[in-house]
Structures are given as structure tokens and as C-alpha cells.
PDB file of N, CA and C in Angstrom:
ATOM      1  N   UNK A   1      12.182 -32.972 -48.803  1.00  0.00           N
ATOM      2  CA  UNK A   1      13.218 -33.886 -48.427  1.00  0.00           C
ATOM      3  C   UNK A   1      14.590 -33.378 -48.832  1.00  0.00           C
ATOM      4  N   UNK A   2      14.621 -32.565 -50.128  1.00  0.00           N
ATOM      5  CA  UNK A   2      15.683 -31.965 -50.108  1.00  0.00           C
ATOM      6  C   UNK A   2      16.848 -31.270 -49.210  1.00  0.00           C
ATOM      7  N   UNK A   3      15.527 -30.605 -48.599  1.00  0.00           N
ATOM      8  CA  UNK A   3      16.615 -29.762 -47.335  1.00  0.00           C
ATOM      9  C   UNK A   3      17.128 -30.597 -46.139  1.00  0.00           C
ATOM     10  N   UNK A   4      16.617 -32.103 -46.069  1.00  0.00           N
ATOM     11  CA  UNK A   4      16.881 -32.884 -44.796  1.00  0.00           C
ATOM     12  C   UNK A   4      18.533 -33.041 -45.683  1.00  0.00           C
ATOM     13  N   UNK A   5      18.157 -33.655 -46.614  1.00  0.00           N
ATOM     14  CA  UNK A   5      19.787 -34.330 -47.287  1.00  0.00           C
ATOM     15  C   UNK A   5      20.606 -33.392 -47.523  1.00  0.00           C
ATOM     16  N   UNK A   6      20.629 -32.320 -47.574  1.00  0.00           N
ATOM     17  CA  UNK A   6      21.308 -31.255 -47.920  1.00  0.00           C
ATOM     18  C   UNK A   6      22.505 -30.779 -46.982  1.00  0.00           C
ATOM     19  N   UNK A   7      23.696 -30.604 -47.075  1.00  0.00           N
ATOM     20  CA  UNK A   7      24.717 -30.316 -46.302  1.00  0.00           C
ATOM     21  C   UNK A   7      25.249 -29.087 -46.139  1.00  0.00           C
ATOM     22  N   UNK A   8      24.573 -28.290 -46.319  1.00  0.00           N
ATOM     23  CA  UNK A   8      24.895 -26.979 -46.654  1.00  0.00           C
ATOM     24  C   UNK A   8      24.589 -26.296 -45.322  1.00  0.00           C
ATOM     25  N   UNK A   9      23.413 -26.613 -44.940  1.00  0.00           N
ATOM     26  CA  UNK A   9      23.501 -25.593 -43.743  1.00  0.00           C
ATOM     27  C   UNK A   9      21.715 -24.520 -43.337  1.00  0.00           C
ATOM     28  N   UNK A  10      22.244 -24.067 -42.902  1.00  0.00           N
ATOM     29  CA  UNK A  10      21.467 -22.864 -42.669  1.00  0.00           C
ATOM     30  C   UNK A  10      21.723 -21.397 -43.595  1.00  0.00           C
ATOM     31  N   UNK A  11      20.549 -20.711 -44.117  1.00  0.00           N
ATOM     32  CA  UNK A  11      20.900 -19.634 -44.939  1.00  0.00           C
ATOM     33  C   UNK A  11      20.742 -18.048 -44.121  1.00  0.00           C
ATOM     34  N   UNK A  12      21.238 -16.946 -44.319  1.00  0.00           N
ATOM     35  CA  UNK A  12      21.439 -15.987 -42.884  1.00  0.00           C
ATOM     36  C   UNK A  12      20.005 -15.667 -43.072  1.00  0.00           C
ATOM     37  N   UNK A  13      19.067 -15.569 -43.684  1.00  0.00           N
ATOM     38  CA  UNK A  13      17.798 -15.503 -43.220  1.00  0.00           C
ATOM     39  C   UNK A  13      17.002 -16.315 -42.393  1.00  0.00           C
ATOM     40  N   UNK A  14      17.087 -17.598 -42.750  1.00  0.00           N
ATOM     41  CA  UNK A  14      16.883 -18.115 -41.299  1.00  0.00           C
ATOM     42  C   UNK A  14      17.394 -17.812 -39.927  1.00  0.00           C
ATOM     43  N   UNK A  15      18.486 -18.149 -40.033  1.00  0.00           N
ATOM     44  CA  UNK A  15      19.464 -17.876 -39.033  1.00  0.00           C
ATOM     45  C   UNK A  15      18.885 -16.077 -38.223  1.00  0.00           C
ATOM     46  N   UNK A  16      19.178 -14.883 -39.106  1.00  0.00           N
ATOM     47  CA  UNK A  16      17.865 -13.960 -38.607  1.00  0.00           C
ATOM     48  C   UNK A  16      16.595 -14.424 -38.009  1.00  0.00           C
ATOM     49  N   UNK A  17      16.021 -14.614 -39.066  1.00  0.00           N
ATOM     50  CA  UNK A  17      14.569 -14.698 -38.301  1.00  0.00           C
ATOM     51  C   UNK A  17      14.593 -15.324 -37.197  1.00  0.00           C
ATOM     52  N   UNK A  18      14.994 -16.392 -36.799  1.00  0.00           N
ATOM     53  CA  UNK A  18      15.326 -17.683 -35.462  1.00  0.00           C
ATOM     54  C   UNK A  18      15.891 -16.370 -34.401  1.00  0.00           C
ATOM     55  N   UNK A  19      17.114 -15.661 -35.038  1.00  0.00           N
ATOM     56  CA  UNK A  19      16.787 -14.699 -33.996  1.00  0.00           C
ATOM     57  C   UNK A  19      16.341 -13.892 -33.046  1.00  0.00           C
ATOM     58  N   UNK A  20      15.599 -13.097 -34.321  1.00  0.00           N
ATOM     59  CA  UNK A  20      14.490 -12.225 -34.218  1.00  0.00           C
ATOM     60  C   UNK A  20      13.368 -13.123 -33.532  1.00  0.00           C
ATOM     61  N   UNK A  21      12.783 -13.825 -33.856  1.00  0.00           N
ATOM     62  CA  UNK A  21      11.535 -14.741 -33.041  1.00  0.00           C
ATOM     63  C   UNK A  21      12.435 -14.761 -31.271  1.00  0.00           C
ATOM     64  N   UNK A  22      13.556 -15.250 -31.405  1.00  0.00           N
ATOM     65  CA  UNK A  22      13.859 -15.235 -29.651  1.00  0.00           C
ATOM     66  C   UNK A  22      13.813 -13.893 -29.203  1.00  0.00           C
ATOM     67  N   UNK A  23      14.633 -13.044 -29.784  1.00  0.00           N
ATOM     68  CA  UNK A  23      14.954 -11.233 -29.340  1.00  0.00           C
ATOM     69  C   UNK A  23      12.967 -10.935 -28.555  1.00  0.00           C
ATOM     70  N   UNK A  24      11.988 -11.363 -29.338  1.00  0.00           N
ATOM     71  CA  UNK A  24      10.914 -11.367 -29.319  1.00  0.00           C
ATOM     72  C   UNK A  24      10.012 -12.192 -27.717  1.00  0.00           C
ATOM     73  N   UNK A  25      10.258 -13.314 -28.281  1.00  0.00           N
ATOM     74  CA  UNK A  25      10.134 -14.463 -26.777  1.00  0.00           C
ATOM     75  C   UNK A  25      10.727 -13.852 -25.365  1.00  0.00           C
ATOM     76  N   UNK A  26      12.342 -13.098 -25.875  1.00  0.00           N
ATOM     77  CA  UNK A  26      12.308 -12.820 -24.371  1.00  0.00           C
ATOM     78  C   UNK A  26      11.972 -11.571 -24.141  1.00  0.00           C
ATOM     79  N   UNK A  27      11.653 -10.419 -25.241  1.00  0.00           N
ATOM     80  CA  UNK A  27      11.102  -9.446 -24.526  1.00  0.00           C
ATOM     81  C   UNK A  27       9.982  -9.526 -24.036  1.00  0.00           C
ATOM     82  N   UNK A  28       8.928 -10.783 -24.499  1.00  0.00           N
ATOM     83  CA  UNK A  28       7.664 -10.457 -23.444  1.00  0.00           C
ATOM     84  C   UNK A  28       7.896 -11.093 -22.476  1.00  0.00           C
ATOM     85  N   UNK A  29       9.177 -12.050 -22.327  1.00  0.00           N
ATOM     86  CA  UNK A  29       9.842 -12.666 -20.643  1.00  0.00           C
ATOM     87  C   UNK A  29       9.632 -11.553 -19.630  1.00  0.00           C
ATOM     88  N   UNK A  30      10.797 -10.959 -20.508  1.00  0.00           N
ATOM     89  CA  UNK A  30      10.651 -10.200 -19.541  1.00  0.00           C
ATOM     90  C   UNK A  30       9.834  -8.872 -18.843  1.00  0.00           C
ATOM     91  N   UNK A  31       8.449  -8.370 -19.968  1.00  0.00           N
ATOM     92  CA  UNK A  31       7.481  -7.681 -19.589  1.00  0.00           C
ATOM     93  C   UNK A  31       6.558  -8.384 -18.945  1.00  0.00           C
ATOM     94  N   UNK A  32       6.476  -9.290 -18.941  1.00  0.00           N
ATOM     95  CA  UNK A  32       6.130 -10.273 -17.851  1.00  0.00           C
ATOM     96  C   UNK A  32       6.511 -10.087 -16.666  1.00  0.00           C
ATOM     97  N   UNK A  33       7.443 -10.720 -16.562  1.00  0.00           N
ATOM     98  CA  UNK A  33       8.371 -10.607 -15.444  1.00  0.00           C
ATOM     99  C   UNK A  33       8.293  -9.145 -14.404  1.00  0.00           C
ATOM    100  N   UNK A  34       8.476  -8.071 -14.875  1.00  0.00           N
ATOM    101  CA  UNK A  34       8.314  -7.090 -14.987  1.00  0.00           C
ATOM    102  C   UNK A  34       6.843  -6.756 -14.207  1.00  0.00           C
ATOM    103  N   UNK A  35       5.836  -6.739 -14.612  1.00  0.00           N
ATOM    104  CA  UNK A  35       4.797  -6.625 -14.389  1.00  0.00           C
ATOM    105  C   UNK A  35       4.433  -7.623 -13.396  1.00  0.00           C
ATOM    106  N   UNK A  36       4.708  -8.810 -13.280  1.00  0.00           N
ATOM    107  CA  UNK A  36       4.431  -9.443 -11.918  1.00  0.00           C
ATOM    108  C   UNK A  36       5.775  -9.060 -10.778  1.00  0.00           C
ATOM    109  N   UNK A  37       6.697  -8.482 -11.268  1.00  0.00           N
ATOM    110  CA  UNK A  37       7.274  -7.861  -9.738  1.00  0.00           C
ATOM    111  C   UNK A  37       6.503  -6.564  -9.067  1.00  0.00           C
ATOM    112  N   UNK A  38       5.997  -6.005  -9.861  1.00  0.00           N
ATOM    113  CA  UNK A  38       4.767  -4.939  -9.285  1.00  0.00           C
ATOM    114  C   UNK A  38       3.871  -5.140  -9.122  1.00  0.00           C
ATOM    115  N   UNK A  39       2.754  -6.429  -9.311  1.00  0.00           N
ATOM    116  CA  UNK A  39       1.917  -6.530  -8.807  1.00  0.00           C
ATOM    117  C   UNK A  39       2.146  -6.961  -7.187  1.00  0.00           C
ATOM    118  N   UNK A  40       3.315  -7.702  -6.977  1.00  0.00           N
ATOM    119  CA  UNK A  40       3.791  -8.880  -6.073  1.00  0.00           C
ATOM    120  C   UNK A  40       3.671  -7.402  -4.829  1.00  0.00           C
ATOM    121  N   UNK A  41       5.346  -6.230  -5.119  1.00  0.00           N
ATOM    122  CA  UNK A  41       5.087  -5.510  -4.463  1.00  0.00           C
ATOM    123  C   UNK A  41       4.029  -4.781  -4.076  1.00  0.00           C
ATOM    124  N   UNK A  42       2.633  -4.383  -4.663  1.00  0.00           N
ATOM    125  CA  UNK A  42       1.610  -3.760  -4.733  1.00  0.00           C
ATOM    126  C   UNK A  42       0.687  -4.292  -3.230  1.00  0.00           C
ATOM    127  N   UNK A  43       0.849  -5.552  -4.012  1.00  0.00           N
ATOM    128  CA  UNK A  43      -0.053  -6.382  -2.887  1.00  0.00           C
ATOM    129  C   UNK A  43       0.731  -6.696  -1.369  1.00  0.00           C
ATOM    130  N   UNK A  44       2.158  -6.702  -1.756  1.00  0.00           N
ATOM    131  CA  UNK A  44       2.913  -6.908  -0.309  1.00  0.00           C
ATOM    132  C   UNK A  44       2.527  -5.501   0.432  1.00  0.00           C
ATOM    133  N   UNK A  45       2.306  -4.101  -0.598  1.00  0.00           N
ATOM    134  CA  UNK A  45       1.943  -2.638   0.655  1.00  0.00           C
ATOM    135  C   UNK A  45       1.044  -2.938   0.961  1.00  0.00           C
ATOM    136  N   UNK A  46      -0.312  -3.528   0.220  1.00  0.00           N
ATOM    137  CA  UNK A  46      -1.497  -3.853   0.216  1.00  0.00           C
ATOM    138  C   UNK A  46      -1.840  -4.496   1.904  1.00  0.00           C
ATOM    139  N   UNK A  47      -1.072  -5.299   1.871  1.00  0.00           N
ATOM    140  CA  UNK A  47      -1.114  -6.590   2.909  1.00  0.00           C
ATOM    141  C   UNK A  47      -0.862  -5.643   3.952  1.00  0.00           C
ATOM    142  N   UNK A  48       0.481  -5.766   4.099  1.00  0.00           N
ATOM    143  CA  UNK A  48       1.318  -4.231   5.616  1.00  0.00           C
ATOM    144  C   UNK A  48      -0.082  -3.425   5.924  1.00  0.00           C
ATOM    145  N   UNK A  49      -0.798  -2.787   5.032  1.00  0.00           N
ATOM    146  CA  UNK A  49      -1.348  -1.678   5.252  1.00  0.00           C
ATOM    147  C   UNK A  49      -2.538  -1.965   6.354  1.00  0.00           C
ATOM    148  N   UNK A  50      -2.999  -3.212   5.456  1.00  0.00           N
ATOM    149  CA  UNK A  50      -4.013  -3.718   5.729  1.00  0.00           C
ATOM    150  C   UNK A  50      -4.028  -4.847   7.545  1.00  0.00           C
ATOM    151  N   UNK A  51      -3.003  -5.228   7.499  1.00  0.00           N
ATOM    152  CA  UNK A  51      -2.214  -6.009   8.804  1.00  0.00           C
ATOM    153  C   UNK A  51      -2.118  -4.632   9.875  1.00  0.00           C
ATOM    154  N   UNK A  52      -1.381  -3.833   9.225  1.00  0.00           N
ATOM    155  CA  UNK A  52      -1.448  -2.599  10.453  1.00  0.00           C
ATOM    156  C   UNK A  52      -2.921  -1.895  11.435  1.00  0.00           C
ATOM    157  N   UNK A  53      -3.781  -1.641  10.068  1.00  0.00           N
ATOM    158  CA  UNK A  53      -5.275  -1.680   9.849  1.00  0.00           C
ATOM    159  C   UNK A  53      -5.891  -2.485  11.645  1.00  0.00           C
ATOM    160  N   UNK A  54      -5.664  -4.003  10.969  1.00  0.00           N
ATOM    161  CA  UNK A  54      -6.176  -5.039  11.511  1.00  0.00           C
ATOM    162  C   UNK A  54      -5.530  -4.962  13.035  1.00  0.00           C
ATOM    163  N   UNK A  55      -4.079  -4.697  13.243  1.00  0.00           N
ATOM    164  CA  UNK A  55      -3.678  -4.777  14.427  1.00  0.00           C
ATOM    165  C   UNK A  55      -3.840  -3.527  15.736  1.00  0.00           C
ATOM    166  N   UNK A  56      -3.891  -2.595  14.458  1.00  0.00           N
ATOM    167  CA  UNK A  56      -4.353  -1.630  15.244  1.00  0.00           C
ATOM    168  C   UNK A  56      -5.844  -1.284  16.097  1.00  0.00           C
ATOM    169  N   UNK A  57      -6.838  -1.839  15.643  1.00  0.00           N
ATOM    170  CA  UNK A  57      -8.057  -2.330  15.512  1.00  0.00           C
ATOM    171  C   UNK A  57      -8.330  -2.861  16.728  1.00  0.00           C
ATOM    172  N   UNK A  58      -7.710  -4.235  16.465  1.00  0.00           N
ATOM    173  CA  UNK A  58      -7.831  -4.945  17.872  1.00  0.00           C
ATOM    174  C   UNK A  58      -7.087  -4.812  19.348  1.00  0.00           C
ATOM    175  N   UNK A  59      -5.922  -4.025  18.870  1.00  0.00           N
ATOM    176  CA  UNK A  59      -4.940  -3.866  20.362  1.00  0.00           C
ATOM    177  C   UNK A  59      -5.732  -2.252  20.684  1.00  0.00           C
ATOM    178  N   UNK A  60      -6.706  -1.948  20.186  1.00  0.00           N
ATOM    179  CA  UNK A  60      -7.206  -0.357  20.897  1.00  0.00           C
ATOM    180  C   UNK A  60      -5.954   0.531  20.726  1.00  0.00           C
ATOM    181  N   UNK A  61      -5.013   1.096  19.693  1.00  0.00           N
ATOM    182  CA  UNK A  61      -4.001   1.805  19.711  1.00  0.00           C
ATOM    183  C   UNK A  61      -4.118   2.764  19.311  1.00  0.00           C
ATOM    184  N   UNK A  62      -4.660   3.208  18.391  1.00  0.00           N
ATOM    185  CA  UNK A  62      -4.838   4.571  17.572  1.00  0.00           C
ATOM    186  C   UNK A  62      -6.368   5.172  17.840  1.00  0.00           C
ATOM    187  N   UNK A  63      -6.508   5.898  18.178  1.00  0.00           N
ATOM    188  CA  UNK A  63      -7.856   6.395  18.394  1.00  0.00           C
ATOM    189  C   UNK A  63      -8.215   6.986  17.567  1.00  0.00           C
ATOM    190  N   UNK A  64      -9.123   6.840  16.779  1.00  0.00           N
ATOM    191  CA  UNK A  64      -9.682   8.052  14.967  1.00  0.00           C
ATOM    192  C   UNK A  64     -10.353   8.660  15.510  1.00  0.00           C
ATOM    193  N   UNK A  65     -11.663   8.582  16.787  1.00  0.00           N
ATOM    194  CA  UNK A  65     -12.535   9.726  17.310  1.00  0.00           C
ATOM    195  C   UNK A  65     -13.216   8.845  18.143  1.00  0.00           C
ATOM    196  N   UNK A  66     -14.294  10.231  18.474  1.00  0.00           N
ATOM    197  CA  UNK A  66     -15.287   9.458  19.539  1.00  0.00           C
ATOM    198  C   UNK A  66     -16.624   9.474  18.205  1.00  0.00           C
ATOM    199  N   UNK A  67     -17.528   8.965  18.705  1.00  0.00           N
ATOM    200  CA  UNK A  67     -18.699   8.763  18.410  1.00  0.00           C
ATOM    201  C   UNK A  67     -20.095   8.417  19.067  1.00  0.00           C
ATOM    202  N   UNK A  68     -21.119   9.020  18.842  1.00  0.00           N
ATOM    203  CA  UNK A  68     -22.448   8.822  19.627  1.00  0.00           C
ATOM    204  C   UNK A  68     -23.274   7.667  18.416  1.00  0.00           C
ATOM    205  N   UNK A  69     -23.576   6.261  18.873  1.00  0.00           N
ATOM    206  CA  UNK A  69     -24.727   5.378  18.250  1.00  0.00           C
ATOM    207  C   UNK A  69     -25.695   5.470  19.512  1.00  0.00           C
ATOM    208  N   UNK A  70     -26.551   5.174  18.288  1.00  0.00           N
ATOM    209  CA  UNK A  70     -28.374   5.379  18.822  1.00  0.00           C
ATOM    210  C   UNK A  70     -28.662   3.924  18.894  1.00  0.00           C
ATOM    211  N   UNK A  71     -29.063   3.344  19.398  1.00  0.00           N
ATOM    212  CA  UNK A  71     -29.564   1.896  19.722  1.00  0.00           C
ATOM    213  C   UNK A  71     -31.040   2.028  19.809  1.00  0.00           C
ATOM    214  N   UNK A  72     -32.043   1.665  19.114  1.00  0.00           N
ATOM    215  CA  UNK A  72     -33.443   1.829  18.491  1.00  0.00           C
ATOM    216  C   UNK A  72     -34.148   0.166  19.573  1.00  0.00           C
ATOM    217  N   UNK A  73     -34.994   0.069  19.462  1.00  0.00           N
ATOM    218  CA  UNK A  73     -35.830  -1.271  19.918  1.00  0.00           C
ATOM    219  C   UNK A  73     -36.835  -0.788  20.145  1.00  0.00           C
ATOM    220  N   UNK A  74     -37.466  -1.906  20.651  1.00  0.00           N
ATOM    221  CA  UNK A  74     -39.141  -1.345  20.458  1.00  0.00           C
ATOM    222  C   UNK A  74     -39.551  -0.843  22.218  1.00  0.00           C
ATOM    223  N   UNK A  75     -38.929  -0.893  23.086  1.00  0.00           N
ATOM    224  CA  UNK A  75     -39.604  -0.337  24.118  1.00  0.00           C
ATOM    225  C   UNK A  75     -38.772   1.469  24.081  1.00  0.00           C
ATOM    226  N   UNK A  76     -37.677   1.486  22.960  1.00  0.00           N
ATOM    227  CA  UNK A  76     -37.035   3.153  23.052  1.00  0.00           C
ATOM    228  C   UNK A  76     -36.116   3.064  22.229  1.00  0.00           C
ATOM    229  N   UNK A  77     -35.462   3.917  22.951  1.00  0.00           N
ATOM    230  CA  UNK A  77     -33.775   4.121  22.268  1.00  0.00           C
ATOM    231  C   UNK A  77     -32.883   4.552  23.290  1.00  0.00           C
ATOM    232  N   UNK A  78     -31.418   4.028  22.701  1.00  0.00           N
ATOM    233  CA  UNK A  78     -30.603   4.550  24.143  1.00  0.00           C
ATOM    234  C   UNK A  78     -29.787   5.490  23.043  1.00  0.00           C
ATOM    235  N   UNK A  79     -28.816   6.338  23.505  1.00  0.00           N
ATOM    236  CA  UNK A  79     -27.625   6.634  22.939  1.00  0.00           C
ATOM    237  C   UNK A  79     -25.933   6.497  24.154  1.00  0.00           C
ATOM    238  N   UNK A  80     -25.341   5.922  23.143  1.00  0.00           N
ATOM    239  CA  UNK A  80     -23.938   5.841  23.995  1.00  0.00           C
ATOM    240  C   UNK A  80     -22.992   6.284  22.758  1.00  0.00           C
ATOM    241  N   UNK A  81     -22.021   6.805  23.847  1.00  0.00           N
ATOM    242  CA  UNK A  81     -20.851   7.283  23.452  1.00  0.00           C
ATOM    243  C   UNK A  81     -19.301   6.489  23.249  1.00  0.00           C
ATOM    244  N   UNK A  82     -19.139   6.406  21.946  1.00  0.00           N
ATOM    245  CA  UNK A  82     -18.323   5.267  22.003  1.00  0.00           C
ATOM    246  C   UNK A  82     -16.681   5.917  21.457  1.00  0.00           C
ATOM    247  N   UNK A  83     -15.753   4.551  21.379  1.00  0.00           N
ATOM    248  CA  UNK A  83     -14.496   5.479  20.932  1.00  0.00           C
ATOM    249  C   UNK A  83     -13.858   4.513  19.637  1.00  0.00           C
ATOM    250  N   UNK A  84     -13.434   5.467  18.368  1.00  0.00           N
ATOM    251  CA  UNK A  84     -13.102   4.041  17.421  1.00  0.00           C
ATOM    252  C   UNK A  84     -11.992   4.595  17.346  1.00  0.00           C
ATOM    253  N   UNK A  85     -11.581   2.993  17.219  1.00  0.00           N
ATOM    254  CA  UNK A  85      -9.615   2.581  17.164  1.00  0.00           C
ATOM    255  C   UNK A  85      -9.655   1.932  15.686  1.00  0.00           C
ATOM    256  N   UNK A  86      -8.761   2.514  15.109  1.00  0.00           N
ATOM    257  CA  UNK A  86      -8.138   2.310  13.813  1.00  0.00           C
ATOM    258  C   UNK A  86      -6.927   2.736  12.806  1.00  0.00           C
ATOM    259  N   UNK A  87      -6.479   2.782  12.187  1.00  0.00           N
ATOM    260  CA  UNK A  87      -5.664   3.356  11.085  1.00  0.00           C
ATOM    261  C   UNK A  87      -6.593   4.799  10.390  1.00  0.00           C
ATOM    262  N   UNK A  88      -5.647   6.012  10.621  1.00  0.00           N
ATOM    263  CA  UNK A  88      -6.703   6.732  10.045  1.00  0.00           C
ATOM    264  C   UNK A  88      -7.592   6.942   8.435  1.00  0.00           C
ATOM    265  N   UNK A  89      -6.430   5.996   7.711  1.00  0.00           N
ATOM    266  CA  UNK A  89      -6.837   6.041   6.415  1.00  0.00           C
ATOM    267  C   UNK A  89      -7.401   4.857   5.974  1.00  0.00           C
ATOM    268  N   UNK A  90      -8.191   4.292   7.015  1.00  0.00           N
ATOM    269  CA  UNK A  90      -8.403   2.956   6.659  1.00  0.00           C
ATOM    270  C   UNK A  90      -9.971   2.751   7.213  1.00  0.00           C
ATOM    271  N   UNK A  91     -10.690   2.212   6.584  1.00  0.00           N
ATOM    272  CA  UNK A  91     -12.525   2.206   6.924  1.00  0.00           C
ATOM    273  C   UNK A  91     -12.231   0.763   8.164  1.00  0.00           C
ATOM    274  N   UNK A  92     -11.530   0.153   8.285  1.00  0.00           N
ATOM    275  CA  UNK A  92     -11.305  -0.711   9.096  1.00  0.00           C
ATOM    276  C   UNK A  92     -11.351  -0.172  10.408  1.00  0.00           C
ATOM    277  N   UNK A  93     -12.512  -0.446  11.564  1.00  0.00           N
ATOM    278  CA  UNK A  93     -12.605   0.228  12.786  1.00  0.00           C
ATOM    279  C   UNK A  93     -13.154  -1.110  13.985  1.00  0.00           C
ATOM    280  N   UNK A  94     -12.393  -0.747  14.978  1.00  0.00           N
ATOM    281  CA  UNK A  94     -13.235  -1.410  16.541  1.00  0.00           C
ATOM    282  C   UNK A  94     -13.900   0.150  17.405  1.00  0.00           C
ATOM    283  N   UNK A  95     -14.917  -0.588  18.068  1.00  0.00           N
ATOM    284  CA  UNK A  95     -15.490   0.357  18.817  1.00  0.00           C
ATOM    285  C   UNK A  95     -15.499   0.197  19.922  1.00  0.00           C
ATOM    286  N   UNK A  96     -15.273   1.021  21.227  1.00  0.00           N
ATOM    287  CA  UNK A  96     -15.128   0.656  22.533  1.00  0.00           C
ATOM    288  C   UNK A  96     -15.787   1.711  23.126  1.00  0.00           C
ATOM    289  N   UNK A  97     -16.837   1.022  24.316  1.00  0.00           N
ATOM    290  CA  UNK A  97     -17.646   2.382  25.300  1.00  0.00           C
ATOM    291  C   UNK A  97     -16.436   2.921  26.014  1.00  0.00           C
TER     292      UNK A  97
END
């Protein structure tokens, strides 16, 4: 109760430390901060890459190659020659005879 009645004040060690504890608070603000602006961008190339991927895919635009599938069943097998459209760096593919 002393220190409530007391008129004196604050002593510079407090006054430090109260500092120091904020200097503290906002440096992990802002490594925070920090670290979710790169995830944010990461995932925004992420997205583009992946949207390009996807659009390319479906509008038949980029051609990655041709390809021969075997179609199996029980009276044989056929083979056809097909063509996949995609992004080349991307496992994302459409296939068209």
C-alpha cells in the first residue's frame, strides 16, 4: 500500500524495464507481421500459378505432348492417341483425341 500513497513517482528502472518489455512486444509485431506478408505473397504466386494451370487446361492452349493410352476391357484393348494441354511445369493436365 505504500507505493499506492506514495507521490514520488516512478523509479528509472521501472520506467526501463516498461520499456524494454514494449521494445520487445513490438519486435515480435513486427516478425509477425513480417512473416505473414510472405506467406500472403507465397500463396498469391501459389494461386496465379495454379489459375494459369487450371485455365490453360480447360481452354486447350498450351500443348505439353501427345500421348498413346491403352484402354483394357474384357472383350480387348484399344489404343488411342491423345493430346495433353497444360502448363508445362505443372502435373495439372486435360486430354483431347
Amino acid at each position: 500500500m505504500k507505493k499506492l500513497l506514495s507521490s514520488r513517482g516512478e523509479t528509472i528502472v521501472e520506467t526501463l524495464t516498461s520499456i524494454a518489455l514494449l521494445a520487445l512486444a513490438m519486435a515480435i509485431l513486427a516478425t509477425m507481421l513480417t512473416a505473414a506478408y510472405r506467406l500472403d505473397k507465397s500463396a498469391e504466386e501459389e494461386e496465379e500459378r495454379l489459375s494459369a494451370a487450371l485455365r490453360s487446361a480447360e481452354l486447350f492452349t498450351n500443348t505439353v505432348g501427345s500421348k498413346n493410352i491403352t484402354i483394357t476391357s474384357d472383350s480387348g484393348s484399344v489404343s488411342v492417341g491423345v493430346e495433353a494441354y497444360g502448363e508445362p511445369n505443372s502435373s495439372l493436365r486435360t486430354y483431347k483425341k
